[in-house]
C-alpha atoms as a PDB file:
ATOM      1  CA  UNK A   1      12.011 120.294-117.426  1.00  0.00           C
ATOM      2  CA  UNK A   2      10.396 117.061-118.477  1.00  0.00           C
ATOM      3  CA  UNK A   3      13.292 114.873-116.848  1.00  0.00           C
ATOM      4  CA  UNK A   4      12.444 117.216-113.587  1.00  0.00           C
ATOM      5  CA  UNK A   5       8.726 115.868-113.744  1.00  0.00           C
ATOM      6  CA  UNK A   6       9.634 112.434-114.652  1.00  0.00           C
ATOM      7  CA  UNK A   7      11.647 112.273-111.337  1.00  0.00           C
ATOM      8  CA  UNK A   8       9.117 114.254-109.151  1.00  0.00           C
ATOM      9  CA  UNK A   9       6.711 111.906-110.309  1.00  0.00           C
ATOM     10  CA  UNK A  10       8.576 108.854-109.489  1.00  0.00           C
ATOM     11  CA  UNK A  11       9.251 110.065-105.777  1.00  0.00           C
ATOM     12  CA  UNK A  12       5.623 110.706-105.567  1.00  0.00           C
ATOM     13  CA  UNK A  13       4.929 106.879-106.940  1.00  0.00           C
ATOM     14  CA  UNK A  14       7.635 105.757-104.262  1.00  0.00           C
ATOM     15  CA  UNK A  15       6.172 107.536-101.539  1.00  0.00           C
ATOM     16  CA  UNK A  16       2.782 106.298-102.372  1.00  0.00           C
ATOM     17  CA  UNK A  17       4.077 103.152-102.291  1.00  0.00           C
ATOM     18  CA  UNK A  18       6.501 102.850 -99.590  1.00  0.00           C
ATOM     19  CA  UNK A  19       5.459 105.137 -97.287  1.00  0.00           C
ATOM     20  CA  UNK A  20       2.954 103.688 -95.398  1.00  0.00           C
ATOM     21  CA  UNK A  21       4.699 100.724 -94.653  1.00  0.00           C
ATOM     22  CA  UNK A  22       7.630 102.763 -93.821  1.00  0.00           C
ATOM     23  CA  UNK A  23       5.013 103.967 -91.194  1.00  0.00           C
ATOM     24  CA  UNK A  24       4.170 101.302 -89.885  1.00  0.00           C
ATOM     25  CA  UNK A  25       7.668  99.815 -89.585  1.00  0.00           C
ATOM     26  CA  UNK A  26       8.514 103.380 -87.478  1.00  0.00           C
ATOM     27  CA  UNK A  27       5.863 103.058 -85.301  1.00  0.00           C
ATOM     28  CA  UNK A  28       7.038  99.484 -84.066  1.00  0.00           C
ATOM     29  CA  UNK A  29      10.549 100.535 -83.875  1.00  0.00           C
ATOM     30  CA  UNK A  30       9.199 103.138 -81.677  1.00  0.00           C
ATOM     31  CA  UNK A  31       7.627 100.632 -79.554  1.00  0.00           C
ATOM     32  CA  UNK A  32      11.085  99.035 -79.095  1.00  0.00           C
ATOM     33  CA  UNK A  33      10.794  96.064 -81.932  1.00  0.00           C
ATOM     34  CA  UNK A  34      14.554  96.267 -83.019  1.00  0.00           C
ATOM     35  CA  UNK A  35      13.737  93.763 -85.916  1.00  0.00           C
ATOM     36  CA  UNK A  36      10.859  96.449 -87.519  1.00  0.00           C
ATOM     37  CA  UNK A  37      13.074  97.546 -90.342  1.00  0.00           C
ATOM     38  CA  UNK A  38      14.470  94.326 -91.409  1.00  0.00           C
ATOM     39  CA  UNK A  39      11.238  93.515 -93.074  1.00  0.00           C
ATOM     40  CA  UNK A  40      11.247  96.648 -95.366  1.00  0.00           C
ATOM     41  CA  UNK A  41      13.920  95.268 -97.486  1.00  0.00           C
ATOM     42  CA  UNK A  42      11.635  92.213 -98.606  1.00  0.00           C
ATOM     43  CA  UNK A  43       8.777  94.384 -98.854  1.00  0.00           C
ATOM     44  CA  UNK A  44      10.013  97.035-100.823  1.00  0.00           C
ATOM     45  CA  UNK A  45      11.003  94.842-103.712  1.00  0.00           C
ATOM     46  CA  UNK A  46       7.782  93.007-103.297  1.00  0.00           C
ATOM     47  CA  UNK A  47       5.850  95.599-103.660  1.00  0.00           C
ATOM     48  CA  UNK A  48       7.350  97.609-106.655  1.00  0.00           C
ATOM     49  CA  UNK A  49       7.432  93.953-108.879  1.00  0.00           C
ATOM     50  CA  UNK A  50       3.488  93.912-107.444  1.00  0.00           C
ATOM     51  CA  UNK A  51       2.277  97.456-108.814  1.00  0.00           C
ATOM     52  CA  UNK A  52       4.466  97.347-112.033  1.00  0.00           C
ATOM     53  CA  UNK A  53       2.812  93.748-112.823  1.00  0.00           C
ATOM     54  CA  UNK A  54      -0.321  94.516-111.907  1.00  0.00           C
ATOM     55  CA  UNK A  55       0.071  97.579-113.960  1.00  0.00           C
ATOM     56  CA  UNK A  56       1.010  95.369-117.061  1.00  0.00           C
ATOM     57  CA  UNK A  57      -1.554  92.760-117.128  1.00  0.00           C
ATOM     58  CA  UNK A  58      -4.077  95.971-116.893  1.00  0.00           C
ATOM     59  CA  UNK A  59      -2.541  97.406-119.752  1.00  0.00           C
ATOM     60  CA  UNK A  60      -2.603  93.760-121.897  1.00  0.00           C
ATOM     61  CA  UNK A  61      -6.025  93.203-120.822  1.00  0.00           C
ATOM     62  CA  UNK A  62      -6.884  95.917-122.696  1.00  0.00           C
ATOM     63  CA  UNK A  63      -8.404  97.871-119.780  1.00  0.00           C
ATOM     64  CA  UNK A  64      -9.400 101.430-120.341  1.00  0.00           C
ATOM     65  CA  UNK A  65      -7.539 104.474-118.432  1.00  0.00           C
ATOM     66  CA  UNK A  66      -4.128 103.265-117.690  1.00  0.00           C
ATOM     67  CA  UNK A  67      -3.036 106.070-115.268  1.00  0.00           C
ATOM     68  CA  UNK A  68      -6.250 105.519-113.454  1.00  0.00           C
ATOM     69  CA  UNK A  69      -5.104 101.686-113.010  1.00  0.00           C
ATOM     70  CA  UNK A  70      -2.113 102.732-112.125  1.00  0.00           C
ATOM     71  CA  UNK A  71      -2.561 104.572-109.162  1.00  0.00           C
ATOM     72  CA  UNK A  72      -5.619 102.284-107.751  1.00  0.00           C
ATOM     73  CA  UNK A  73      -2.276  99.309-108.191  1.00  0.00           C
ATOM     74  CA  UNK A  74      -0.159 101.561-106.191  1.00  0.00           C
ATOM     75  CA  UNK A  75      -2.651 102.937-103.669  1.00  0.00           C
ATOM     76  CA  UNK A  76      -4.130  98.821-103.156  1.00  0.00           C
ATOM     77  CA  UNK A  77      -0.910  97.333-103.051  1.00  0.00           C
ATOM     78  CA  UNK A  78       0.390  99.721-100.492  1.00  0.00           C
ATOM     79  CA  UNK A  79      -1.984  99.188 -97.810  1.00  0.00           C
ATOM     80  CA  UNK A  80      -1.813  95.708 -98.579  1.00  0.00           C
ATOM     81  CA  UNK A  81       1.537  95.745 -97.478  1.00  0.00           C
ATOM     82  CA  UNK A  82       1.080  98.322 -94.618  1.00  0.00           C
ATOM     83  CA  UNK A  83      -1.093  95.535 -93.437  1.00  0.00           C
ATOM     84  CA  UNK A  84       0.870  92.271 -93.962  1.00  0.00           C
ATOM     85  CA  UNK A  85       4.034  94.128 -92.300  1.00  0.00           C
ATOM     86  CA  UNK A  86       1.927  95.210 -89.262  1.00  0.00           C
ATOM     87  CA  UNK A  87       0.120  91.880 -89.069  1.00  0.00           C
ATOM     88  CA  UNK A  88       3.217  90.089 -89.124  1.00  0.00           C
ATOM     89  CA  UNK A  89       5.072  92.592 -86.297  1.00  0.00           C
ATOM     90  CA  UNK A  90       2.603  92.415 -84.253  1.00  0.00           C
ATOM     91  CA  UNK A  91       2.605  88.688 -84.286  1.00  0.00           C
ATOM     92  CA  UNK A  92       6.614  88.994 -83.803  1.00  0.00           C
ATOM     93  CA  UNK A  93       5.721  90.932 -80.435  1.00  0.00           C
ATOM     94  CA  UNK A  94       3.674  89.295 -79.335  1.00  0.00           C
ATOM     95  CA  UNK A  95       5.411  86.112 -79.507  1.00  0.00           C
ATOM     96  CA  UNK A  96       8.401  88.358 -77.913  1.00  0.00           C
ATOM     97  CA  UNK A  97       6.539  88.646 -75.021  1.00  0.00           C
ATOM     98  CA  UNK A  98       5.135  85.134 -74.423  1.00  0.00           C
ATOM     99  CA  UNK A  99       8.414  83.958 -74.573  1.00  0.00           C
ATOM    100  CA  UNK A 100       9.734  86.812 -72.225  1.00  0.00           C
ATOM    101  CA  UNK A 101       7.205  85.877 -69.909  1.00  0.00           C
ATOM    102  CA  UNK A 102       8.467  82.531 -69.512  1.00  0.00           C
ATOM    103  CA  UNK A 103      11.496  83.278 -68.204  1.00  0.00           C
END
């Protein structure tokens, strides 16, 4: 049973963390930005060494409520990167289309 909550609680932490840029990436794709999912795979590592360092230089500075640190890591980090990947696709289309217009 614990090894049951250990692993529902580490899809939750994933989800937390991935999904919204996972969103984002979707809705672009949508859009018809073929290139919207190559940028997870930087991302995703970026973002789990993020929270999990961020997590340990809480928890050497001594800071009170680690689980409470934890999720504000997760939860901050993941819109950071919601943000960088949907700043940085919507600079990709609309370069796309000054360069279509061109032609």
């Amino acid at each position: 049973m614990r090894l049951l909550i250990a692993v529902f609680a580490a899809l939750v932490f994933l989800g937390v963390l991935w999904g919204p840029a996972f969103a984002v990436a979707l809705r672009y794709w949508r859009r018809g930005d073929a290139r919207a999912f190559r940028q997870l795979r930087f991302l995703y590592p970026a973002q789990l060494i993020a929270t999990v360092s961020l997590a340990f230089l809480a928890d050497l500075l001594g800071l009170r409520n680690p689980a409470g640190l934890v999720v504000a890591c997760t939860v901050c980090v993941s819109a950071a990167g919601a943000g960088a990947l949907a700043l940085l696709l919507s600079f990709s289309l609309r370069s796309n289309r000054a360069r279509a217009d061109r032609v």
